[in-house]
N, C-alpha and C. Protein backbone atom coordinates (compact mmCIF):
# COMPACT_ATOMS: atom_id res chain seq x y z
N UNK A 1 -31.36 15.23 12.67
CA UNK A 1 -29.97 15.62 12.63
C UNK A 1 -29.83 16.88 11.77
N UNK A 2 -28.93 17.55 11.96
CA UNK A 2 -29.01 19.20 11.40
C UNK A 2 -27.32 18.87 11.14
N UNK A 3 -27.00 19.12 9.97
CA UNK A 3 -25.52 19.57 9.36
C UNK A 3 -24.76 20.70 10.09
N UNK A 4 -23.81 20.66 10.53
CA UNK A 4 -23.16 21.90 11.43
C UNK A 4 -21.68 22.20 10.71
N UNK A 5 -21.80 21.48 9.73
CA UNK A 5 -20.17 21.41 8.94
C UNK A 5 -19.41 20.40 8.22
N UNK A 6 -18.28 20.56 7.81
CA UNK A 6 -17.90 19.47 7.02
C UNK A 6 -16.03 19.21 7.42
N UNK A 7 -15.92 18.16 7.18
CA UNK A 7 -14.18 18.10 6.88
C UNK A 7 -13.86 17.78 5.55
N UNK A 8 -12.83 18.28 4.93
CA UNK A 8 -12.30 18.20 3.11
C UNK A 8 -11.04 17.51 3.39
N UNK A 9 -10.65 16.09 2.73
CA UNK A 9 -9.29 16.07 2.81
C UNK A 9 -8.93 15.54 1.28
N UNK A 10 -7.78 16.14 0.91
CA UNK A 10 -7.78 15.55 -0.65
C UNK A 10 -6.51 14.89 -0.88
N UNK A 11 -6.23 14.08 -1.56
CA UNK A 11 -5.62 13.08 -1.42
C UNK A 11 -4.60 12.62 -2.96
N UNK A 12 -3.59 12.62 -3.45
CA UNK A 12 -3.12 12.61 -4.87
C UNK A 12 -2.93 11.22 -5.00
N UNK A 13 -3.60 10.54 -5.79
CA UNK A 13 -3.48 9.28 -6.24
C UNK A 13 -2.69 8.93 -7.81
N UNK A 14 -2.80 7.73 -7.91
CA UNK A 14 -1.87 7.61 -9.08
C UNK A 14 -2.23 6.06 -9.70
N UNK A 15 -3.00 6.28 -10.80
CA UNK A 15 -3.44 5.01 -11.82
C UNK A 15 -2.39 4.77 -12.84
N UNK A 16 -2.10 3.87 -13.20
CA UNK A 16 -1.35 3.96 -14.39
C UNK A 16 -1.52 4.69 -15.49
N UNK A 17 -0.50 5.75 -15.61
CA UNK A 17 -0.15 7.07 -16.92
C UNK A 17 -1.55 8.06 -16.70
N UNK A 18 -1.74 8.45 -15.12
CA UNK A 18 -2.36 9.19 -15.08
C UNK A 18 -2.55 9.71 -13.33
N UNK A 19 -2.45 10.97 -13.16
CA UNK A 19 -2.56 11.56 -11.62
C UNK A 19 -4.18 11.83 -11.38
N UNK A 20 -4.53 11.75 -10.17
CA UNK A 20 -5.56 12.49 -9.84
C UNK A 20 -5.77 12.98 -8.44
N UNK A 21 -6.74 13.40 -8.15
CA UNK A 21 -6.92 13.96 -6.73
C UNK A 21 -7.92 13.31 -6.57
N UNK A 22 -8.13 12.94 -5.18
CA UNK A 22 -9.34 12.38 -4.38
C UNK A 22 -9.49 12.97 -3.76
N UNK A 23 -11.39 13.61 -3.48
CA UNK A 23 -11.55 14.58 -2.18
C UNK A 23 -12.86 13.60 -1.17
N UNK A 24 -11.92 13.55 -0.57
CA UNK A 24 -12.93 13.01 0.78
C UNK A 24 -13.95 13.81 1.63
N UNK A 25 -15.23 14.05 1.59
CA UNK A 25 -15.71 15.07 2.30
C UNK A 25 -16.19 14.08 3.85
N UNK A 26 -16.16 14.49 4.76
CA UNK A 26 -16.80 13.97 5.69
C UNK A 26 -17.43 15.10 6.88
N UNK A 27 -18.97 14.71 6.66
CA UNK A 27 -20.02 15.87 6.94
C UNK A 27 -20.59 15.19 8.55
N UNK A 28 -20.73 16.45 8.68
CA UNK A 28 -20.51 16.63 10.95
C UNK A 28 -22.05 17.34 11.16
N UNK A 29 -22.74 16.19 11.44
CA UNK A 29 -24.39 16.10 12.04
C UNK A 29 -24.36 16.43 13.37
N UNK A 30 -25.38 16.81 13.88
CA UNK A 30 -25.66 17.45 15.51
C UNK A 30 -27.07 16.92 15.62
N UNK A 31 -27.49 16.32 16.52
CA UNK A 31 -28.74 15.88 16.76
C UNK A 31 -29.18 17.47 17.96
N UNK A 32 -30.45 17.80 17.76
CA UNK A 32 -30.70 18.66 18.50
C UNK A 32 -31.32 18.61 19.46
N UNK A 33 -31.84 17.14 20.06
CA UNK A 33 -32.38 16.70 20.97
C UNK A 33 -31.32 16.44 22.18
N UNK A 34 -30.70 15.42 21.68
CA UNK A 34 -29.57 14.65 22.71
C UNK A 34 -28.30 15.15 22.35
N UNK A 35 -28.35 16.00 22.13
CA UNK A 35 -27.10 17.26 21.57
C UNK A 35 -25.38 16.41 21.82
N UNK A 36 -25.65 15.27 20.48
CA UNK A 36 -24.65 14.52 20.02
C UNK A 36 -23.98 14.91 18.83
N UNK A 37 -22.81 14.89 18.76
CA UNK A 37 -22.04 14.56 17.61
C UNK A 37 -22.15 13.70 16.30
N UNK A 38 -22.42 13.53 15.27
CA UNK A 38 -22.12 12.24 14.20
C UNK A 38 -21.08 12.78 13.10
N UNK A 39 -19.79 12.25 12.73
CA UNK A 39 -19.17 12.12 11.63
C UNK A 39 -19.12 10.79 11.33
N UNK A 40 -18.31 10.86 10.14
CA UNK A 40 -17.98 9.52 9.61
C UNK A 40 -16.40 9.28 9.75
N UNK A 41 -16.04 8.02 9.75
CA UNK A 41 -14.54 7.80 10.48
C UNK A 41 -14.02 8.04 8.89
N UNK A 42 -12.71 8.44 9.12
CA UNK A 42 -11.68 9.01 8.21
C UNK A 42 -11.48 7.23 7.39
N UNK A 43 -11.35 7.87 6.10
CA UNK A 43 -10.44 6.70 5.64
C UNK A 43 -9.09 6.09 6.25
N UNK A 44 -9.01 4.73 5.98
CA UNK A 44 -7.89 4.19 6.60
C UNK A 44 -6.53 4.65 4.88
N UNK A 45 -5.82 5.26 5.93
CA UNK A 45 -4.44 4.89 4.76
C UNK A 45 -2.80 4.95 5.46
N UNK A 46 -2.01 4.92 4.47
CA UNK A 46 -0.54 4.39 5.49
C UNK A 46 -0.30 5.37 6.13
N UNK A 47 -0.11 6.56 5.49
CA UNK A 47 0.15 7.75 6.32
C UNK A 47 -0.95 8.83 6.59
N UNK A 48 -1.32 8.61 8.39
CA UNK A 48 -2.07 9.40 8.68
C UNK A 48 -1.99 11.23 8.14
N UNK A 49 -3.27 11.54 7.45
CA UNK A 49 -2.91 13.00 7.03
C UNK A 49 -1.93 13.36 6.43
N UNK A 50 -1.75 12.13 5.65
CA UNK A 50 -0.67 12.14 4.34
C UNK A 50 -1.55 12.49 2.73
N UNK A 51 -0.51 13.24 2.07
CA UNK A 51 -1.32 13.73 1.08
C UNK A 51 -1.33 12.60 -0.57
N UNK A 52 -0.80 11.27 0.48
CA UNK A 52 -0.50 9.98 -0.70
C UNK A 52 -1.48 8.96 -0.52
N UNK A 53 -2.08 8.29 -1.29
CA UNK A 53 -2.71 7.07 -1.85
C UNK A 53 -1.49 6.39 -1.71
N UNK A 54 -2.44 5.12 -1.20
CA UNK A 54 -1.47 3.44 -1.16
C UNK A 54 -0.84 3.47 -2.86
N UNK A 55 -1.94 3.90 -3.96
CA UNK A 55 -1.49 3.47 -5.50
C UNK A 55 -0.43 4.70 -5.55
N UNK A 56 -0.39 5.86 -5.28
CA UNK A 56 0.86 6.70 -5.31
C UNK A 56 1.97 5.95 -4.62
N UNK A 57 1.48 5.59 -3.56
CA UNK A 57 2.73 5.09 -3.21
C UNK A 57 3.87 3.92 -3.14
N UNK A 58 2.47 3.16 -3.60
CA UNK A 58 3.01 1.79 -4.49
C UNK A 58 3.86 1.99 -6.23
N UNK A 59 3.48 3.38 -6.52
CA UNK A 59 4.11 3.89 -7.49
C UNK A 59 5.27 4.31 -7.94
N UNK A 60 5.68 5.05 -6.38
CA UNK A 60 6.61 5.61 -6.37
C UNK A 60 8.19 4.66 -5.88
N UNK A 61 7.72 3.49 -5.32
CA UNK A 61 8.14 2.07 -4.80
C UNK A 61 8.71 1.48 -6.05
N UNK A 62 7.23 1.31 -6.83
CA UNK A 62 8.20 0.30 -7.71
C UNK A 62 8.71 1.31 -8.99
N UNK A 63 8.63 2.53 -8.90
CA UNK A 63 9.81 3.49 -9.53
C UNK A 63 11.03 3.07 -9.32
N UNK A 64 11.05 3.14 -8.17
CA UNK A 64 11.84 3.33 -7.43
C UNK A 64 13.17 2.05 -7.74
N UNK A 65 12.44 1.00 -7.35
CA UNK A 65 13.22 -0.52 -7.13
C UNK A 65 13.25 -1.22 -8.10
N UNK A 66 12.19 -0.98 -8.88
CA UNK A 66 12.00 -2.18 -10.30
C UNK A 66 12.32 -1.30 -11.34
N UNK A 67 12.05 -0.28 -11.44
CA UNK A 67 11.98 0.46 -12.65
C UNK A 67 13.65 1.79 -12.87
N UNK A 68 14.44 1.58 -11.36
CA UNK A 68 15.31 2.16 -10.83
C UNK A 68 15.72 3.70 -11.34
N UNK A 69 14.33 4.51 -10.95
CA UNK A 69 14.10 5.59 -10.83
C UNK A 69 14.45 6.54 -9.89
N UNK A 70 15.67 7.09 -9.49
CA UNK A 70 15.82 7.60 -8.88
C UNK A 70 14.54 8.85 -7.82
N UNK A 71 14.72 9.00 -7.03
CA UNK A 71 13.44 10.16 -6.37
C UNK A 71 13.42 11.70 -7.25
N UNK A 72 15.29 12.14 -7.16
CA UNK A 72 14.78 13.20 -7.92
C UNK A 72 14.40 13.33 -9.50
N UNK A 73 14.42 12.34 -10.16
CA UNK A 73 13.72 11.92 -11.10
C UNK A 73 12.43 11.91 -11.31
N UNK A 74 11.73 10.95 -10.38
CA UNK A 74 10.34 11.07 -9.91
C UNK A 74 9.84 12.54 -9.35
N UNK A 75 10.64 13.34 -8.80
CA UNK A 75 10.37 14.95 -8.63
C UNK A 75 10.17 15.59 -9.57
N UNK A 76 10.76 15.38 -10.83
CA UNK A 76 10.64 16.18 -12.06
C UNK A 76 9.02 15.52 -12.72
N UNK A 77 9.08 14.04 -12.64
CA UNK A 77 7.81 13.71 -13.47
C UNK A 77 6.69 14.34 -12.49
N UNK A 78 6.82 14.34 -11.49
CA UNK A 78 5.68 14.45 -10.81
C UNK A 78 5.70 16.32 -11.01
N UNK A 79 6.45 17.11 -10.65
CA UNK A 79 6.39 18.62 -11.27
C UNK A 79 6.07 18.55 -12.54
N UNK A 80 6.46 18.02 -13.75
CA UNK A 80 6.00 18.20 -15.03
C UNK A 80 4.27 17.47 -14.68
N UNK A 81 3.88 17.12 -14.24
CA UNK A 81 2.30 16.57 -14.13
C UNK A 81 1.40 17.33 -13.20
N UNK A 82 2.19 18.22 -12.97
CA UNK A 82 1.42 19.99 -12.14
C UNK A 82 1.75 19.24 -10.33
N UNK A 83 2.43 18.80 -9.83
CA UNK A 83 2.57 18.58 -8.64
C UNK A 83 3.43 18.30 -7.95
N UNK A 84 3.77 19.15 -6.85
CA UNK A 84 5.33 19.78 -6.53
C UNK A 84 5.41 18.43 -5.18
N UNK A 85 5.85 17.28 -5.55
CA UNK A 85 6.01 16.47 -4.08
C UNK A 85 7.38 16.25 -4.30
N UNK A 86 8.42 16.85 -3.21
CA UNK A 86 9.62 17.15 -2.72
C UNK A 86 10.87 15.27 -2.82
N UNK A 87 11.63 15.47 -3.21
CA UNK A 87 11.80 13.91 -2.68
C UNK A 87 12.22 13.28 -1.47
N UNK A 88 12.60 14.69 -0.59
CA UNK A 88 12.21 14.03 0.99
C UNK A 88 10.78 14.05 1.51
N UNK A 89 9.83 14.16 0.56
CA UNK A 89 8.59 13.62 0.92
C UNK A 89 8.19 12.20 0.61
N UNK A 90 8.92 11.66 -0.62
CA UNK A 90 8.94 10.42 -1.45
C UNK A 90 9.60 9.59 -0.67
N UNK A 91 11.04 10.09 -0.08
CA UNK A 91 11.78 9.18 1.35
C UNK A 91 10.85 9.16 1.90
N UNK A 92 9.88 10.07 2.29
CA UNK A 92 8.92 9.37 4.14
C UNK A 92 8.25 8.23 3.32
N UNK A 93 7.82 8.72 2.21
CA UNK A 93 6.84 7.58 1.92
C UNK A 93 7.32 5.86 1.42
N UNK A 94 8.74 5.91 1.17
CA UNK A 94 9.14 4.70 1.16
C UNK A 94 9.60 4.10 2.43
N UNK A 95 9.79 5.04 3.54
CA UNK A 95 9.84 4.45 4.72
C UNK A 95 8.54 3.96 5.38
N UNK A 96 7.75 4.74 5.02
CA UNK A 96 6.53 4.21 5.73
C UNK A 96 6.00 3.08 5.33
N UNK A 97 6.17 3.14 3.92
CA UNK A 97 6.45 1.25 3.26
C UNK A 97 6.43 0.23 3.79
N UNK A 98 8.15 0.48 3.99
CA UNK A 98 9.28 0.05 5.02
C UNK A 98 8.53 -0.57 6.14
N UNK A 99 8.00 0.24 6.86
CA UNK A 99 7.47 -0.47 7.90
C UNK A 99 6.13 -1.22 7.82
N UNK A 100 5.18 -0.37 7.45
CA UNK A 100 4.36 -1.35 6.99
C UNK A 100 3.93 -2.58 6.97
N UNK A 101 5.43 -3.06 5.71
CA UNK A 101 5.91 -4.14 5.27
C UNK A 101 6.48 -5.08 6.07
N UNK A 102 7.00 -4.42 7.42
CA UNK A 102 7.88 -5.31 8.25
C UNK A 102 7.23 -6.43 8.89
N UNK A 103 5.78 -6.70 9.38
CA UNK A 103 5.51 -7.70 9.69
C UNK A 103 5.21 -9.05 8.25
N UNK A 104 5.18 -8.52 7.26
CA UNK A 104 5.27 -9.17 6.47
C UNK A 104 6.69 -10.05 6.27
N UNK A 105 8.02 -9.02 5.83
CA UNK A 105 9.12 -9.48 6.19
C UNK A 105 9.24 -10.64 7.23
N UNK A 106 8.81 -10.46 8.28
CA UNK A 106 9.18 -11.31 9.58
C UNK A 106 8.42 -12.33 9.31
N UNK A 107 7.09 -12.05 9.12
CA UNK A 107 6.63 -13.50 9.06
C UNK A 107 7.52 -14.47 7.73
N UNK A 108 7.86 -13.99 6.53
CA UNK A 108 8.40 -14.64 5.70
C UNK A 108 9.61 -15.34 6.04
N UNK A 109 10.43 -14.33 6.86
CA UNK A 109 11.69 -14.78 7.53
C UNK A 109 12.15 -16.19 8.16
N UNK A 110 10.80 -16.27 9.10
CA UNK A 110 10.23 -16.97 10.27
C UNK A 110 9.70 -18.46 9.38
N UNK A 111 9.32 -17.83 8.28
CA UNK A 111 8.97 -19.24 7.37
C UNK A 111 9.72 -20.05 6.97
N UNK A 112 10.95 -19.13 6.14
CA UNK A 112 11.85 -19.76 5.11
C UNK A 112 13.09 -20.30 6.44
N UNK A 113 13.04 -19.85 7.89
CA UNK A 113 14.27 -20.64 8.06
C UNK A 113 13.70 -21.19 9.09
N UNK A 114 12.26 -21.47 9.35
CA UNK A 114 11.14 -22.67 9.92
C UNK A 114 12.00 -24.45 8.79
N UNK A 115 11.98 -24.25 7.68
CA UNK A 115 11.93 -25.55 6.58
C UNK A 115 13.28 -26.41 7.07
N UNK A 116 13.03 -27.19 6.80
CA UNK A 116 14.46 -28.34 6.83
C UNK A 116 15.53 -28.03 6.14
N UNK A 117 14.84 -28.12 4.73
CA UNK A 117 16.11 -27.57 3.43
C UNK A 117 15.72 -26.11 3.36
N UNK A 118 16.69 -25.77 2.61
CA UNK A 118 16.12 -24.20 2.34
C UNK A 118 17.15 -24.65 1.08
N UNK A 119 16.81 -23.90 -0.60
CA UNK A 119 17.99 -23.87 -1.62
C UNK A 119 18.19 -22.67 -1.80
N UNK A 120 19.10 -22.17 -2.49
CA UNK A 120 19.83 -21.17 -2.69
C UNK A 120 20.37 -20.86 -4.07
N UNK A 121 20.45 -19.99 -4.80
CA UNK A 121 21.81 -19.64 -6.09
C UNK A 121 22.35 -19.32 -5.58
N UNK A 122 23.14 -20.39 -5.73
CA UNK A 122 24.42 -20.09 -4.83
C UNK A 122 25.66 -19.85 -6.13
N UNK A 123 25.16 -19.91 -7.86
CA UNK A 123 26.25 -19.43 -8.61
C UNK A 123 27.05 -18.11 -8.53
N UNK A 124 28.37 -18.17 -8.73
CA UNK A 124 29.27 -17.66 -9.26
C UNK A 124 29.03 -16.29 -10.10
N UNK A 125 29.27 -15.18 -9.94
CA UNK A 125 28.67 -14.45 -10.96
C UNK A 125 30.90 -13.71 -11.41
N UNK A 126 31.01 -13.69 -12.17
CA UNK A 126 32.47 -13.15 -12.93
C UNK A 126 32.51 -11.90 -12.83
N UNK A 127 33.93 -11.42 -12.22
CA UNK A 127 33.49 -9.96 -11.63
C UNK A 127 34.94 -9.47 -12.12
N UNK A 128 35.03 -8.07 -12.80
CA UNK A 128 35.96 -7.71 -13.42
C UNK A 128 37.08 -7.17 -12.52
N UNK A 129 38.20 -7.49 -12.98
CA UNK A 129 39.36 -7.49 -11.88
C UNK A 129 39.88 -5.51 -11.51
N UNK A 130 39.55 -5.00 -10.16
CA UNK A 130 39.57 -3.99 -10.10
C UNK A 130 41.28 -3.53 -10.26
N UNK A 131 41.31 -2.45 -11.19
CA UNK A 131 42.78 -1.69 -11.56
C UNK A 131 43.47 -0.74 -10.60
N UNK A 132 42.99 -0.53 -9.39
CA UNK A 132 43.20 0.18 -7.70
C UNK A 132 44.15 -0.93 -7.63
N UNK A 133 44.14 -1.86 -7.40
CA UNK A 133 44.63 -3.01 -6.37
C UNK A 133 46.06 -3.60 -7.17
């Protein structure tokens, strides 16, 4: 097999209190006999030829929902950490979530109203009387 080239894809990941880049090389063999092709198959991730890690984007998620971080918020931390990702890039990536996630959703769905009983909090929460009305 004889090397004829390479593919580079790099990738911004995200560990806790720290960014990095991942570079994927994947190197393109030629047999010179039976004048075949060999690469190696691309990593699997959510968004094809997306420039996010599952941990970026599990990051930016629970910024997001648990930690209730707005996106353009997360635009500034992520520019102050040398990297310009837009927050309608941060929307695709919570949509792609989104879906993802959806067979998960369904199956849970499908569970909880499968049961006989199902319980609920069903308390009362005291809600201050609006001054419009």
């Amino acid at each position: 097999m004889k090397r004829i080239g390479q593919d580079m894809a790099e990738k911004l990941d995200y560990e806790p209190g720290r960014f990095s880049v991942q570079r994927h090389v994947r190197g393109k063999w030629a047999c010179t006999r039976c004048q075949t092709l060999v690469q190696a198959q691309v990593p699997a991730c959510v968004i094809d030829k997306g420039i996010a890690t599952a941990g970026l984007m599990a990051h930016v998620a629970v910024a997001t929902y648990i930690d209730h971080r707005p996106l353009y918020r997360q635009e500034a931390s992520l520019g102050r950490a040398g990297f310009a990702v837009p927050r309608s890039t941060q929307a695709e990536w919570i949509g792609a979530i989104g879906v993802e996630l959806a067979p998960l959703v369904q199956a849970m769905r499908e569970d909880l109203l499968g049961r006989h009983v199902l319980h609920a909090d069903e308390t009362p929460v005291a809600m201050l009387k609006c001054a419009f009305h």
